[in-house]
N, C-alpha and C. Protein backbone atom coordinates (compact mmCIF):
# COMPACT_ATOMS: atom_id res chain seq x y z
N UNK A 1 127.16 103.48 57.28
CA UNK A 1 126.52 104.66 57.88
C UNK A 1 126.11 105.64 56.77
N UNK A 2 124.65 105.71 56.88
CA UNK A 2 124.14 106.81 55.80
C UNK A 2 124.52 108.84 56.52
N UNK A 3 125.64 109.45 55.82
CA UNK A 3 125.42 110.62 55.90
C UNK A 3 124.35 111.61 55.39
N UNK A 4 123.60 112.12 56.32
CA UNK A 4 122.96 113.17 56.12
C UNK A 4 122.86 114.46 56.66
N UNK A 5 122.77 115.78 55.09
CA UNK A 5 123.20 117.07 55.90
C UNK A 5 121.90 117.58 55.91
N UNK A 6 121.94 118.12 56.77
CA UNK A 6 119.97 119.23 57.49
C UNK A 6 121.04 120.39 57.32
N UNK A 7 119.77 121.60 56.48
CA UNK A 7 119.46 122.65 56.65
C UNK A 7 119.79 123.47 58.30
N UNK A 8 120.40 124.15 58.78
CA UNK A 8 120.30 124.62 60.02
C UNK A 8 118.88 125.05 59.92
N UNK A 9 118.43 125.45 61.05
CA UNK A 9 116.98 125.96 61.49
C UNK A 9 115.50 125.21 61.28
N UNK A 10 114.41 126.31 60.95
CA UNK A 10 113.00 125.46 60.76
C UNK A 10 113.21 124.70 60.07
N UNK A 11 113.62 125.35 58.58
CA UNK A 11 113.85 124.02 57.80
C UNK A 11 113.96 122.46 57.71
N UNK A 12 115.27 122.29 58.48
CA UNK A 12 115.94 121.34 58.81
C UNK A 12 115.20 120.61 60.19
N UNK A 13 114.72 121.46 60.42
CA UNK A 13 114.16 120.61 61.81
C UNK A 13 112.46 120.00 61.09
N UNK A 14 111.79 120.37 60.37
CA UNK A 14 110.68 119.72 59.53
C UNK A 14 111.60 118.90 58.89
N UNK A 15 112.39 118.63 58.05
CA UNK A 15 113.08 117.48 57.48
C UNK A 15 113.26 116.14 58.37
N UNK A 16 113.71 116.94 59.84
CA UNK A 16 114.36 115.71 60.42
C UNK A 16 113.12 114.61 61.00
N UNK A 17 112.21 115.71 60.93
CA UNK A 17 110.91 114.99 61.66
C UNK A 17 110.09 113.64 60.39
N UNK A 18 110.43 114.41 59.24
CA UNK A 18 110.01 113.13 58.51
C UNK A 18 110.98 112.40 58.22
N UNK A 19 112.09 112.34 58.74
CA UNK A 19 113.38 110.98 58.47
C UNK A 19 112.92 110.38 59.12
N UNK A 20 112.94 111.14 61.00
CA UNK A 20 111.95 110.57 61.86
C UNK A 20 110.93 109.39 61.22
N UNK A 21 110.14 109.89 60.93
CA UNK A 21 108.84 109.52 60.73
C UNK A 21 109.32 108.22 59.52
N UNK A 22 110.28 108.39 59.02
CA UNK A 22 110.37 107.26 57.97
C UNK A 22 111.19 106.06 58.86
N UNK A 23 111.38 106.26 59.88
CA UNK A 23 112.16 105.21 60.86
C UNK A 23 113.80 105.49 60.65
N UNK A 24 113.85 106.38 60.72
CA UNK A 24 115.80 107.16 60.58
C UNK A 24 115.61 108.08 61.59
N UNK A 25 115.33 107.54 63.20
CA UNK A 25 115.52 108.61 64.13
C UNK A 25 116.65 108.30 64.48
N UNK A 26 116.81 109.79 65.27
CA UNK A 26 118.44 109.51 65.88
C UNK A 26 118.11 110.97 67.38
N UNK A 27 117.40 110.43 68.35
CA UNK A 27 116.85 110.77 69.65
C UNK A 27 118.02 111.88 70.27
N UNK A 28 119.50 111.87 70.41
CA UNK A 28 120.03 112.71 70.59
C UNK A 28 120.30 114.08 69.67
N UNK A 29 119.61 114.15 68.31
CA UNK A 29 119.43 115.27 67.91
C UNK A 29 118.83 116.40 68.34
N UNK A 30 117.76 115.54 69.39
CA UNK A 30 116.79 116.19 70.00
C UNK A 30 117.10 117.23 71.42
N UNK A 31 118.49 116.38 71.94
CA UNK A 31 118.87 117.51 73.14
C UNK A 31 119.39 118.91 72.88
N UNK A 32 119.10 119.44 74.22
CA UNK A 32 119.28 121.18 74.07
C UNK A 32 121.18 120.88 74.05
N UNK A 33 121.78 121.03 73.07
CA UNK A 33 122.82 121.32 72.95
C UNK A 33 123.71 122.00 71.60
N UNK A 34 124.85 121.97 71.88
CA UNK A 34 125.99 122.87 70.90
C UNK A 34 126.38 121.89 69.55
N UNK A 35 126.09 120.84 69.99
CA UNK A 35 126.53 119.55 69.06
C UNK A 35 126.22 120.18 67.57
N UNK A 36 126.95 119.55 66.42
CA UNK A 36 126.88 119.63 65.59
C UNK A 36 126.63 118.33 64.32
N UNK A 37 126.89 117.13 65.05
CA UNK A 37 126.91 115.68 64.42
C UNK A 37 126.41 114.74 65.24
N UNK A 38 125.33 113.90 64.40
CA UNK A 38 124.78 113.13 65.84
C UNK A 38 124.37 111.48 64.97
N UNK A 39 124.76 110.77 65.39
CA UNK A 39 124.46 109.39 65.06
C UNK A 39 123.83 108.57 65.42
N UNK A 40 122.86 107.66 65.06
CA UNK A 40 122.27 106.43 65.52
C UNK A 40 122.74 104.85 65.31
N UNK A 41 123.99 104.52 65.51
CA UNK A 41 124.21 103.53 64.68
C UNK A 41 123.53 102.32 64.52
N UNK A 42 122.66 101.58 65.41
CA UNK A 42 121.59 101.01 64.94
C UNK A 42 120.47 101.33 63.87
N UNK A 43 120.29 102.34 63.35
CA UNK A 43 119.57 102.68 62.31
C UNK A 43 120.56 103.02 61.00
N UNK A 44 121.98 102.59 61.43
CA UNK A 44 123.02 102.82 59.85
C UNK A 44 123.03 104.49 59.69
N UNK A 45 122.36 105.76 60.00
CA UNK A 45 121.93 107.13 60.09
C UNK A 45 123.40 107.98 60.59
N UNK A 46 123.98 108.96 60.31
CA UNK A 46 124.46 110.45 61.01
C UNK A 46 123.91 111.70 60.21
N UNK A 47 123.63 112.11 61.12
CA UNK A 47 122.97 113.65 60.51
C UNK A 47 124.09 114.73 61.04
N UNK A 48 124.25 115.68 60.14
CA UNK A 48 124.87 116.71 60.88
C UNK A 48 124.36 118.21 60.26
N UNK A 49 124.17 119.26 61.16
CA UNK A 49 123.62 120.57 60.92
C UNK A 49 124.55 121.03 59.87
N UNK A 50 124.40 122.07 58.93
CA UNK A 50 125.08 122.72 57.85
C UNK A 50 124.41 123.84 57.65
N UNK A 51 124.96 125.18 57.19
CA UNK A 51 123.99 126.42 56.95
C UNK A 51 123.66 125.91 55.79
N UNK A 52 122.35 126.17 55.38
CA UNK A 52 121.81 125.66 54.28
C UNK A 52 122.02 126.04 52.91
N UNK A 53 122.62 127.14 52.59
CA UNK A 53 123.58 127.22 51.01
C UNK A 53 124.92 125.88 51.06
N UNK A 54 124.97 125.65 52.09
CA UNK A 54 126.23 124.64 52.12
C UNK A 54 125.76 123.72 51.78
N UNK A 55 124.24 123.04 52.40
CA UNK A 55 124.44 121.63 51.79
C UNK A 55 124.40 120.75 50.85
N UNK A 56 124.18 121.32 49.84
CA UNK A 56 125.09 121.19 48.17
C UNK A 56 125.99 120.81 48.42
N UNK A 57 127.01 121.76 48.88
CA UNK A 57 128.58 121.09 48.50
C UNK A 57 128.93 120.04 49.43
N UNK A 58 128.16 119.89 50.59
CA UNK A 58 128.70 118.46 51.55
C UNK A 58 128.24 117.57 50.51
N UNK A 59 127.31 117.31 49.61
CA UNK A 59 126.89 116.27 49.27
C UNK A 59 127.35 116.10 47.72
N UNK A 60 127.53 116.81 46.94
CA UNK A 60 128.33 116.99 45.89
C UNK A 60 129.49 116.21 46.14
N UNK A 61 130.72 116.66 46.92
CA UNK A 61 131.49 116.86 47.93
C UNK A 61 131.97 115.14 48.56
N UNK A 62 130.81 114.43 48.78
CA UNK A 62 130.61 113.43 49.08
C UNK A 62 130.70 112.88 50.75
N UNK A 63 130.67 114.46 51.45
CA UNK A 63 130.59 114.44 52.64
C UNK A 63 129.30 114.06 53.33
N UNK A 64 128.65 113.84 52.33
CA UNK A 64 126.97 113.87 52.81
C UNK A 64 126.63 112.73 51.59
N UNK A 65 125.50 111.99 52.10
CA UNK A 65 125.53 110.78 51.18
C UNK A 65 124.61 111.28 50.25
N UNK A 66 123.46 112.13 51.10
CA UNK A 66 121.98 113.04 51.11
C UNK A 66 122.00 114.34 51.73
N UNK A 67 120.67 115.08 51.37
CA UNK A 67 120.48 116.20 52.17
C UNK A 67 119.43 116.86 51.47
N UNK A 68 119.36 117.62 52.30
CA UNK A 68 117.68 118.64 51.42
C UNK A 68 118.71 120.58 51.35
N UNK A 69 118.34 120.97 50.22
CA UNK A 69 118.21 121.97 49.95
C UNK A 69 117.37 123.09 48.89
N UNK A 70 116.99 124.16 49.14
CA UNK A 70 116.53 125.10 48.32
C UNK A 70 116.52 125.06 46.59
N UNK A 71 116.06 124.73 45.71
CA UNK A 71 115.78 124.64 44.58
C UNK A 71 116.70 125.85 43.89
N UNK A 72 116.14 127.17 44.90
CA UNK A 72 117.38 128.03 44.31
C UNK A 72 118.99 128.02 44.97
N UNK A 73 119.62 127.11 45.49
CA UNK A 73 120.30 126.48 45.75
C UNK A 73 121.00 126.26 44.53
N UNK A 74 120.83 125.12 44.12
CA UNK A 74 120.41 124.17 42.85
C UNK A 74 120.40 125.18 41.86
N UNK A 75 119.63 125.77 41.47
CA UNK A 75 120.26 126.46 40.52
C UNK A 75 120.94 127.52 40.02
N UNK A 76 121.13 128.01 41.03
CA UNK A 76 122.23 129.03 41.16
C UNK A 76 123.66 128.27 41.11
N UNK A 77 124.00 127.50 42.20
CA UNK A 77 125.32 126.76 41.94
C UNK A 77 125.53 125.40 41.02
N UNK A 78 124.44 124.73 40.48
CA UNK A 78 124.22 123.70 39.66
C UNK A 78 125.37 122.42 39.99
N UNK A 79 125.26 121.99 41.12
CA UNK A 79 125.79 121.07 41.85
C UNK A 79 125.71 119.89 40.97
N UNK A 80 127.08 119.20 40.63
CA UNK A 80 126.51 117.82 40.58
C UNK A 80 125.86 116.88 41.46
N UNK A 81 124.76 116.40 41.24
CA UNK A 81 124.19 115.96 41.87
C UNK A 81 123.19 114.99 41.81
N UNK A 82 122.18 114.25 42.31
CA UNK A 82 120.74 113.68 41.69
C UNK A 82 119.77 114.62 42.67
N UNK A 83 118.66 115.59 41.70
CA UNK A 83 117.76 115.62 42.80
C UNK A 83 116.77 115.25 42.31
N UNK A 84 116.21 114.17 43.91
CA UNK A 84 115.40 113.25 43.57
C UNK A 84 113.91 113.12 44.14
N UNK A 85 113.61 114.60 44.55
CA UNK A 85 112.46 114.36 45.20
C UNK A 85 111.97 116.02 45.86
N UNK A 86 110.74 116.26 45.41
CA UNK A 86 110.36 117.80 45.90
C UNK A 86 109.45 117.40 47.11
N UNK A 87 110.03 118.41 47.80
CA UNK A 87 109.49 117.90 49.35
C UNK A 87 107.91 118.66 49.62
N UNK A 88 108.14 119.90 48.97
CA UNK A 88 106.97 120.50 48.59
C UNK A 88 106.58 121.62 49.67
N UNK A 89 107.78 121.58 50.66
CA UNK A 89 107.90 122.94 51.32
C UNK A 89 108.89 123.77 51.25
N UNK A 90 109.08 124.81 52.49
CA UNK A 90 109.95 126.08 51.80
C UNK A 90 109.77 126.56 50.60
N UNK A 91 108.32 126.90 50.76
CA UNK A 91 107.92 127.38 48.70
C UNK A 91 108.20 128.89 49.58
N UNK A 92 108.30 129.16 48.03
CA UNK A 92 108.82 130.92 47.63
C UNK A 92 108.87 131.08 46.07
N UNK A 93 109.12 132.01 45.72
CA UNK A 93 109.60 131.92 44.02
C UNK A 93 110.90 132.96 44.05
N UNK A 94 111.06 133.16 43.32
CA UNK A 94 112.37 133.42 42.75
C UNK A 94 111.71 134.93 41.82
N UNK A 95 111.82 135.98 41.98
CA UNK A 95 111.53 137.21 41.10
C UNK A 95 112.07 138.07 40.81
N UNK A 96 111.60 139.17 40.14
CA UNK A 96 112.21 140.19 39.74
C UNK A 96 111.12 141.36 40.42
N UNK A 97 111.83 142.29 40.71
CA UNK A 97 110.96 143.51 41.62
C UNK A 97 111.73 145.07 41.60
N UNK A 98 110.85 145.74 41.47
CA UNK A 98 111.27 147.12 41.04
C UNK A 98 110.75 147.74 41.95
N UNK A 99 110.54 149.52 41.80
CA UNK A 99 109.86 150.71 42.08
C UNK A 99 108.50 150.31 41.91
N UNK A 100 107.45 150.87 42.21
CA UNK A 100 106.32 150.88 41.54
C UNK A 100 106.07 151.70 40.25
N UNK A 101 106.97 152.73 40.53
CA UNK A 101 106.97 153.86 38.96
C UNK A 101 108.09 153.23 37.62
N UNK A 102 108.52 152.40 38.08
CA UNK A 102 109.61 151.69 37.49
C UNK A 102 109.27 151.54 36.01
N UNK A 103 109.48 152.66 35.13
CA UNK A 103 109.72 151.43 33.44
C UNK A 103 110.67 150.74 32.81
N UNK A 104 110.76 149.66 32.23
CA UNK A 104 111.99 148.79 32.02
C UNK A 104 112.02 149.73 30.29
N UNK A 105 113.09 150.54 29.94
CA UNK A 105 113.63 150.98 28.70
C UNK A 105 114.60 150.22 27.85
N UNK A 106 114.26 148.96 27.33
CA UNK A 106 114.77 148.09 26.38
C UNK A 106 116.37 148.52 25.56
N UNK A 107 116.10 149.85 25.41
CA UNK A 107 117.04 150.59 24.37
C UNK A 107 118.59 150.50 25.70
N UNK A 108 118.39 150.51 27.13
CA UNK A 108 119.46 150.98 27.42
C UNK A 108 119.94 149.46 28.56
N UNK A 109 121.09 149.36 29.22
CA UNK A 109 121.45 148.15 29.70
C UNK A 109 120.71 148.47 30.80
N UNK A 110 119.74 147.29 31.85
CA UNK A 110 119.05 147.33 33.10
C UNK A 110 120.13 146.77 33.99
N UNK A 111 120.19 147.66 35.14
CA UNK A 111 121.23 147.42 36.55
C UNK A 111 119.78 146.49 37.41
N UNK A 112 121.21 145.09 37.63
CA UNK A 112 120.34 143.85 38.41
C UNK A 112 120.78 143.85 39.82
N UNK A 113 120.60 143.78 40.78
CA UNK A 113 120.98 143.50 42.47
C UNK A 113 120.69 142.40 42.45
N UNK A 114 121.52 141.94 42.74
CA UNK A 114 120.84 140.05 43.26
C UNK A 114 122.45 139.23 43.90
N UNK A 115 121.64 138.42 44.79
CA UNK A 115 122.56 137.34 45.44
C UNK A 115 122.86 136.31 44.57
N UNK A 116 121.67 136.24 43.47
CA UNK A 116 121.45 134.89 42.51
C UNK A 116 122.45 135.59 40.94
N UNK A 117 123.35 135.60 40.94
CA UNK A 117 123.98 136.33 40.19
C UNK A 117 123.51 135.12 38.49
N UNK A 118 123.73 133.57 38.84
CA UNK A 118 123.70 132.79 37.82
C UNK A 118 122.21 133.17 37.04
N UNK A 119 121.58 132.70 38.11
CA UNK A 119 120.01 132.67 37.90
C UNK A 119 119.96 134.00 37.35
N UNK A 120 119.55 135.08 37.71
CA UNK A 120 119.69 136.48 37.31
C UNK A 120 120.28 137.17 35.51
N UNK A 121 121.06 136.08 34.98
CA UNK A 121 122.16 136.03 33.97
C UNK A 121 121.53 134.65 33.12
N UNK A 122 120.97 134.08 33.39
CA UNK A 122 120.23 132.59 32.83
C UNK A 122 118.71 133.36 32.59
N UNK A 123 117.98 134.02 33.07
CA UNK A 123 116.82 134.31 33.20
C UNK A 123 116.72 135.81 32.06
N UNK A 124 117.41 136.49 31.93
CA UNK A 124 117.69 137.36 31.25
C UNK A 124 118.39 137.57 29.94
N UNK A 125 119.22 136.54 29.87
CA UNK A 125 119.66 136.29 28.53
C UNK A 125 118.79 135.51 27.69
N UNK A 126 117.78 134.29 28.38
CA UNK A 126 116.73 134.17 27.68
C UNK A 126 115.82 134.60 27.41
N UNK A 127 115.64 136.06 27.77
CA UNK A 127 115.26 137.34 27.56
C UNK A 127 115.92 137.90 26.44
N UNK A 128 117.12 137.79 26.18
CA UNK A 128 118.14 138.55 24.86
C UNK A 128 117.89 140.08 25.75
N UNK A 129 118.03 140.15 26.95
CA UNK A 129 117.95 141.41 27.62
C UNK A 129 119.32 141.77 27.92
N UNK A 130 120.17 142.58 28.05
CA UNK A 130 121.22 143.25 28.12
C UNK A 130 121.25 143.75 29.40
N UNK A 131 122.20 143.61 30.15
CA UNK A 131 122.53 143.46 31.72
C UNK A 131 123.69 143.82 32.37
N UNK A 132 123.81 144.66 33.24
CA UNK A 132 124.67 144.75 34.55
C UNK A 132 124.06 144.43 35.90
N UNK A 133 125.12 143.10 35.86
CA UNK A 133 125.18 142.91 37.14
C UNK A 133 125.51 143.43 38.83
N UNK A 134 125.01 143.44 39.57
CA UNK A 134 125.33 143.91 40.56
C UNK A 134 125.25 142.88 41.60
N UNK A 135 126.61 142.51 42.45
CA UNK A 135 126.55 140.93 42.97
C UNK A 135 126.28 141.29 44.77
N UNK A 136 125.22 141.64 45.56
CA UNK A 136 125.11 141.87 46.59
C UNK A 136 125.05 140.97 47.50
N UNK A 137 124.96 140.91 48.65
CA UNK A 137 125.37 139.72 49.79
C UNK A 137 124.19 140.21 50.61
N UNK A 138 124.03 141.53 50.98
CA UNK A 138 123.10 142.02 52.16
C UNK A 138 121.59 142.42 51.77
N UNK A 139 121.32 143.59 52.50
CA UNK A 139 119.70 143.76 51.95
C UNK A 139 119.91 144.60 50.61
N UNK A 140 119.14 143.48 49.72
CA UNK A 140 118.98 143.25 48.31
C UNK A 140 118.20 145.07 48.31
N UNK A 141 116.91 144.95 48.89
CA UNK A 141 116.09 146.07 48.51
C UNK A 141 116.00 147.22 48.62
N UNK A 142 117.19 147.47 49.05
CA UNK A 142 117.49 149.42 49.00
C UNK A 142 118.20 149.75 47.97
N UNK A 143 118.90 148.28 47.06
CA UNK A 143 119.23 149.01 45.92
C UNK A 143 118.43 149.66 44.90
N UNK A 144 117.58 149.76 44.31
CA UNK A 144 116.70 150.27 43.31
C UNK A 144 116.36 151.65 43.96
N UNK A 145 116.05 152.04 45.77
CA UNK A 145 115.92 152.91 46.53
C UNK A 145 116.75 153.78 46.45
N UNK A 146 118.00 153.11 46.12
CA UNK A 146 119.40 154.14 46.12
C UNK A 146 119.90 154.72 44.91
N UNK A 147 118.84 153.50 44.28
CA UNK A 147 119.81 154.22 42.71
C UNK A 147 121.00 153.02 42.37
N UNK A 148 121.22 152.08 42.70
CA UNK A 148 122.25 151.65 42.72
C UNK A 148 121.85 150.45 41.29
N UNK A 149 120.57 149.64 41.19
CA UNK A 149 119.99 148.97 40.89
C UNK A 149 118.52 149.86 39.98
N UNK A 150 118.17 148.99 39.30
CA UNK A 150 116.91 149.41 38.30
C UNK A 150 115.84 148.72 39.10
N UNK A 151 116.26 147.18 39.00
CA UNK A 151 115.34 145.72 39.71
C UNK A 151 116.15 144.63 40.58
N UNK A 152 115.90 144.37 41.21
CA UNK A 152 116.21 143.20 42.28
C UNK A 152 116.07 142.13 41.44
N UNK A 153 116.67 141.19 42.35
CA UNK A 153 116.56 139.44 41.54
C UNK A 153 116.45 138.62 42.85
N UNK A 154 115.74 138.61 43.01
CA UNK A 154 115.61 137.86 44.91
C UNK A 154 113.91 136.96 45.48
N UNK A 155 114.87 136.50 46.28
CA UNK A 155 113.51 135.05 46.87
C UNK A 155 112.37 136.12 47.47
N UNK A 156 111.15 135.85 46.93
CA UNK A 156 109.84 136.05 47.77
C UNK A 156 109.18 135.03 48.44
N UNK A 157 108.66 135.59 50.05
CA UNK A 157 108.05 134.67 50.45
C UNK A 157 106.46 135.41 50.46
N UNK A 158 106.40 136.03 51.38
CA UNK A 158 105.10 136.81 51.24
C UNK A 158 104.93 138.17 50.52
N UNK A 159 106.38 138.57 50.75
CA UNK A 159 106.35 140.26 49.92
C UNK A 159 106.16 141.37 50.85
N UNK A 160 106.22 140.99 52.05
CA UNK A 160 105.91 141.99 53.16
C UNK A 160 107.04 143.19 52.80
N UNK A 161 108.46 142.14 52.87
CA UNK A 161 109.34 143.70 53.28
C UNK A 161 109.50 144.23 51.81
N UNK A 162 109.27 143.64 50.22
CA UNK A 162 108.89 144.57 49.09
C UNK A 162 108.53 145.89 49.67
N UNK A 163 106.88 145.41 49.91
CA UNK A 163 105.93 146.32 50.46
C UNK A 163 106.26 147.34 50.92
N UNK A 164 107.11 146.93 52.43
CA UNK A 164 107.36 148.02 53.21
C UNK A 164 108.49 149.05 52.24
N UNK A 165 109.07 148.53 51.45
CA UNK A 165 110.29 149.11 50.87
C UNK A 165 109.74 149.96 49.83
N UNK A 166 108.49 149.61 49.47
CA UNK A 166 107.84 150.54 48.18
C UNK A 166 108.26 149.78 46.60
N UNK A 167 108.67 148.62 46.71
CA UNK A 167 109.09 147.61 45.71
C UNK A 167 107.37 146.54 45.80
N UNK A 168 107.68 146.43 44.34
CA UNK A 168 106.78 145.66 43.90
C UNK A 168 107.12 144.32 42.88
N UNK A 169 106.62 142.87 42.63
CA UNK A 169 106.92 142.23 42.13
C UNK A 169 106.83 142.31 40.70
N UNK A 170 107.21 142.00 39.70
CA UNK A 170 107.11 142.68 38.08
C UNK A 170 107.00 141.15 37.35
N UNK A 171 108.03 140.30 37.57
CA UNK A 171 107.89 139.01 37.09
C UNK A 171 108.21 137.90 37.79
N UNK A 172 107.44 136.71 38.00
CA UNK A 172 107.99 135.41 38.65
C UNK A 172 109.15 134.72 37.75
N UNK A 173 110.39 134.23 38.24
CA UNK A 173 110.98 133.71 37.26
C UNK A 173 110.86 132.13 37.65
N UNK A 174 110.37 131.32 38.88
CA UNK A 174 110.72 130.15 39.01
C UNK A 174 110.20 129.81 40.29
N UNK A 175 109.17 128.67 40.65
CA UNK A 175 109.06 128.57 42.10
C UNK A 175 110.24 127.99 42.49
N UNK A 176 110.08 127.92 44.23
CA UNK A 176 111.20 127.48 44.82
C UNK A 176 110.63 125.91 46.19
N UNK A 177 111.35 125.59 46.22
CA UNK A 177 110.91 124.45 47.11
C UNK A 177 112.23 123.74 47.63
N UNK A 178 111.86 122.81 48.68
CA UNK A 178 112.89 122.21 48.94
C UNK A 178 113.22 120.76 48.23
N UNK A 179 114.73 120.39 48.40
CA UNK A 179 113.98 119.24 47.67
C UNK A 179 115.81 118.18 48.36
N UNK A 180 115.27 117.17 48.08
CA UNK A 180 116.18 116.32 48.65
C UNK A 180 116.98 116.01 47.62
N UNK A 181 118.32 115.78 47.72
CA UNK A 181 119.71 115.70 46.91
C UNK A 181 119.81 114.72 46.89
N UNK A 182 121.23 113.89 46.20
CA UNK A 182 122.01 112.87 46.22
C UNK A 182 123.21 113.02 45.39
N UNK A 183 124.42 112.08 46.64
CA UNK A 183 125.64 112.00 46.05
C UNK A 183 125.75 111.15 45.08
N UNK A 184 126.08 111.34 43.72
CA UNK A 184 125.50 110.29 42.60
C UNK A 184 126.49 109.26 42.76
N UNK A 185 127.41 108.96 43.55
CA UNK A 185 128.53 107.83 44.07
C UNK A 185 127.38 106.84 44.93
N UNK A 186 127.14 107.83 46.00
CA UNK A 186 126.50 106.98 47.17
C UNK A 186 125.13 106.74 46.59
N UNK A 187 124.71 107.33 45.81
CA UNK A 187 122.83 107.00 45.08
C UNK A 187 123.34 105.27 44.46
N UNK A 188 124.54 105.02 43.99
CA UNK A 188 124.69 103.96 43.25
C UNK A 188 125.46 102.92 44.71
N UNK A 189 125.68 102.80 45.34
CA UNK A 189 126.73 102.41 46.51
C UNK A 189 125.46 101.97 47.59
N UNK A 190 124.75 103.18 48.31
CA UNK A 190 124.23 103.14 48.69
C UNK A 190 122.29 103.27 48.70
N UNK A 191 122.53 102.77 47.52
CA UNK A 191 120.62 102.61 46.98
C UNK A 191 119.98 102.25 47.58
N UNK A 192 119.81 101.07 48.08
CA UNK A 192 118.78 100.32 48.87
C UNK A 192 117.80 101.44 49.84
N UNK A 193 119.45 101.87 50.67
CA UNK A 193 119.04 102.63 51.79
C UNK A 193 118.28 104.47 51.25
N UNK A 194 118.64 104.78 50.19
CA UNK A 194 118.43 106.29 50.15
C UNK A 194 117.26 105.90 49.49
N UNK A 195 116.84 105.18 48.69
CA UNK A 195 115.61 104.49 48.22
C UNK A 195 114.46 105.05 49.21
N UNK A 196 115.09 103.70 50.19
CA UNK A 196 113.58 103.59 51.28
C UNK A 196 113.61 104.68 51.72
N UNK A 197 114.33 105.70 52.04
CA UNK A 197 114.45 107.11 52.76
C UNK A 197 113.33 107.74 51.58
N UNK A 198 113.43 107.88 50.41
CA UNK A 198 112.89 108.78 49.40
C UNK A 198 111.58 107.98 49.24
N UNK A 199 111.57 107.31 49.57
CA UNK A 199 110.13 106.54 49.19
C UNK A 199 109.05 106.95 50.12
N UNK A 200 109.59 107.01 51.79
CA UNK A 200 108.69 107.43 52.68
C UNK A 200 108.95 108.48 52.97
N UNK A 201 109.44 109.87 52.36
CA UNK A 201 109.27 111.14 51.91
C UNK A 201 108.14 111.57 50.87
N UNK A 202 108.26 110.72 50.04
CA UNK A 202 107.24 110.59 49.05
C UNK A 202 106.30 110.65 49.24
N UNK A 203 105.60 109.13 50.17
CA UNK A 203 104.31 109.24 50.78
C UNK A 203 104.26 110.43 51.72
N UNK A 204 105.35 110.73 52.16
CA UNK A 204 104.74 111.52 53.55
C UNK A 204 104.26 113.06 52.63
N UNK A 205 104.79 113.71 51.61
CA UNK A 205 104.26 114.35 50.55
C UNK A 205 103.57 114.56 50.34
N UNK A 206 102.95 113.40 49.83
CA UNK A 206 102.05 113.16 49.02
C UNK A 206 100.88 112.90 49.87
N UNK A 207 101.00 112.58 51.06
CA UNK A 207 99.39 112.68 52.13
C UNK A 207 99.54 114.14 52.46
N UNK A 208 100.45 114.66 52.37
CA UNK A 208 100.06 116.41 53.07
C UNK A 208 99.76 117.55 52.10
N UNK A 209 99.71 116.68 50.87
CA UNK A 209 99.12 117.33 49.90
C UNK A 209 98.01 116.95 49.27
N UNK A 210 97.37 115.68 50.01
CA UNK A 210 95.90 115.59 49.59
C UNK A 210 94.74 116.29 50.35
């Protein structure tokens, strides 16, 4: 039985449709219910829902054979892992965003807000930029508003609520995408099968990007 962890939500529900589509359905995923794990055993397949910062560690973990997650996922927690394939949605990038009056003063340490504490600390030291961290969980963008923060370190999708906040983007540090994992046990154990899974991900890709 191939384990696989989905993303809770849109995400995960576009994923499942191209497992689908690669011949890894599993028809009771599909009912209105509470369930959390659902199997096909004629197709060798279990999928089970996970909030999607988690599904790294199911599959790291070796609870998950596979799974798709966020790029900044990945590099924020740097999972062991194989990732073996960009799915080429859930784009966003990864930035840095200030005030609009905002000047960055080199001479003194810049206060960072961010959820991405690694990334944030990787991106800035290859900067030789000098840093306090600030490790937030909630809304990232009232820090710089409050004073609390200089610049944010956080996912953009369109920039709407920047906008509304009076924050503006200053630098891209990294796009973001989704991308499919592997347990590097089960990539070797179970090849054949995560193969053909990644192969008709691939194509399916690769036609929705011509």
């Amino acid at each position: 039985m191939l384990n696989v962890a989905l993303p809770k939500g849109r995400l995960g529900e576009k994923v499942y449709a191209m497992f689908e589509k690669a011949g890894f359905e599993c028809p009771s995923i599909k009912e209105n219910n509470r369930k959390l794990i659902f199997e096909n055993p004629e197709k060798g397949v279990r999928y089970f829902w996970v909030k999607p910062s988690d599904v790294a560690i199911y599959v790291e973990r070796g609870a998950a054979d596979i799974g798709v997650a966020g790029k900044d996922i990945l590099l924020e927690y740097e999972p062991d892992i194989y990732e073996l394939l960009d799915l080429g949605f859930g784009k966003c990038r990864m930035a840095v965003a200030a005030k609009a009056d905002f000047r960055d003063n080199p001479q003194r340490t810049l206060k960072v807000a961010t959820k991405f504490s690694n990334i944030a600390k990787s991106y800035y030291t290859a900067l030789g930029r000098d840093i306090d961290i600030i490790h937030l969980n909630g809304s990232i963008e009232i820090a710089p508003i409050l004073g609390l923060s200089d610049v944010i370190v956080d996912i953009v999708e369109t920039g709407t609520t920047l906008k509304e906040n009076n924050l503006q983007v200053t630098e891209t540090i990294v796009p973001i995408s989704a991308r499919l994992i592997a347990n590097k046990s089960s990539f070797k154990f179970k090849n054949e099968q995560i193969e053909a899974i990644a192969k008709s991900l691939a194509q399916q890709t690769e036609e929705k990007n011509d």
